[in-house]
Protein backbone atom coordinates (compact mmCIF):
# COMPACT_ATOMS: atom_id res chain seq x y z
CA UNK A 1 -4.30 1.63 15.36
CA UNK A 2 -5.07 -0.52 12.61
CA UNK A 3 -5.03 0.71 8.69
CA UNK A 4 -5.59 -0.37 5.16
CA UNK A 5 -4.00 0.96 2.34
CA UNK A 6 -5.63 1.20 -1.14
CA UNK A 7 -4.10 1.38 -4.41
CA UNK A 8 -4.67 4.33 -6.40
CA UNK A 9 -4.26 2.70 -9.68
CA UNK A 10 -5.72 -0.66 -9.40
CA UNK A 11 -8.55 -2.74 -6.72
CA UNK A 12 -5.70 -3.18 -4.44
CA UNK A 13 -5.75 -2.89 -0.85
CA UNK A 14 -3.77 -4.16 1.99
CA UNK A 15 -5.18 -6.26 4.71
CA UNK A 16 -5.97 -4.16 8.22
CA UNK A 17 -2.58 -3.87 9.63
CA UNK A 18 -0.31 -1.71 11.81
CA UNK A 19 1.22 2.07 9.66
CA UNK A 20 4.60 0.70 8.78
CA UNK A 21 3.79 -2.33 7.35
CA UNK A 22 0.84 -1.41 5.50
CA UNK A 23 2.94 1.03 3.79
CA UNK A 24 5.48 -1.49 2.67
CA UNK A 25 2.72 -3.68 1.30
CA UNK A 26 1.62 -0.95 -0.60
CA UNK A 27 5.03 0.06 -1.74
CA UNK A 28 5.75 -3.46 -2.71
CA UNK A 29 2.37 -3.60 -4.77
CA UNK A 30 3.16 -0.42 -6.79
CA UNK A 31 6.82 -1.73 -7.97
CA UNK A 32 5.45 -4.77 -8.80
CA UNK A 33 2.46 -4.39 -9.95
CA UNK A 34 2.57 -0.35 -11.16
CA UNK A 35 6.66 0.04 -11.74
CA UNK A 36 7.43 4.13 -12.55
CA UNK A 37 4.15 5.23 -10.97
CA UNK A 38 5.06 6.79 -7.63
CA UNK A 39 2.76 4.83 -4.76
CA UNK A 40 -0.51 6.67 -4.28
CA UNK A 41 -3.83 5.94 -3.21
CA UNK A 42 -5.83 6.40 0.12
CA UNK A 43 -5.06 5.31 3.82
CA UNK A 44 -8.52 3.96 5.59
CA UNK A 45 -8.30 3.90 9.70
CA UNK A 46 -10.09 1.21 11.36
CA UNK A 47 -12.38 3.19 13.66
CA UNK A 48 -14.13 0.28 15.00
CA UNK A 49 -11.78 -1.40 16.64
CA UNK A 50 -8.68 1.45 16.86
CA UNK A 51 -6.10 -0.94 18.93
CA UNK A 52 -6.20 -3.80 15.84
CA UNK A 53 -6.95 -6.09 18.43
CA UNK A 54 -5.25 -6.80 21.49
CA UNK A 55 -1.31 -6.62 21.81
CA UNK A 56 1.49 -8.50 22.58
CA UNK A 57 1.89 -6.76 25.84
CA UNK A 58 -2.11 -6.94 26.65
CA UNK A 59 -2.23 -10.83 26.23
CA UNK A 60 1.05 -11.70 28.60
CA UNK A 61 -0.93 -9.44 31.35
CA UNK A 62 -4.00 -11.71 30.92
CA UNK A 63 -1.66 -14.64 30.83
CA UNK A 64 -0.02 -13.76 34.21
CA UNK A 65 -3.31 -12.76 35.99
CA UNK A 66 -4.89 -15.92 35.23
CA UNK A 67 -1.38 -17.88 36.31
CA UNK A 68 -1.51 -16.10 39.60
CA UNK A 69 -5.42 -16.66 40.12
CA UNK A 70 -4.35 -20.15 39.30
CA UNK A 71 -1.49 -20.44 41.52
CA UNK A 72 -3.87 -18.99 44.65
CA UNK A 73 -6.57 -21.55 43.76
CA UNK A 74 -4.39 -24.49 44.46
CA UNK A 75 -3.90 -23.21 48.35
């Protein structure tokens, strides 16, 4: 799933992006940005499109299939 995480104290908000890192940006952003205010905020889930597009895993399956269609068009 992909989320954003918003800023409780400012406009902030982090790019759509997988749980961990999202909460590291925001983390990051609140000792910079908000140092001694404890990270808060809200946590959006990307409901349209739930994977975050496809994965690392999903692309080297397409890859293979179309090297082995590939491979059997050349007989």
């Amino acid at each position: 799933m992909a989320y954003r995480f918003w800023c409780g104290e400012c406009g902030f908000k982090t790019p759509w992006l997988a749980e961990s890192e999202g909460a590291q940006r925001q983390l990051t952003h609140y000792t910079k940005q908000h140092p001694g205010i404890p990270a808060g905020g809200h946590v959006e889930t990307n409901r349209k499109n739930p994977q975050g597009g496809l994965g690392c895993l999903q692309v080297t399956g397409i890859l293979v299939l179309l090297l082995i269609i590939a491979a059997a068009c050349q007989r």
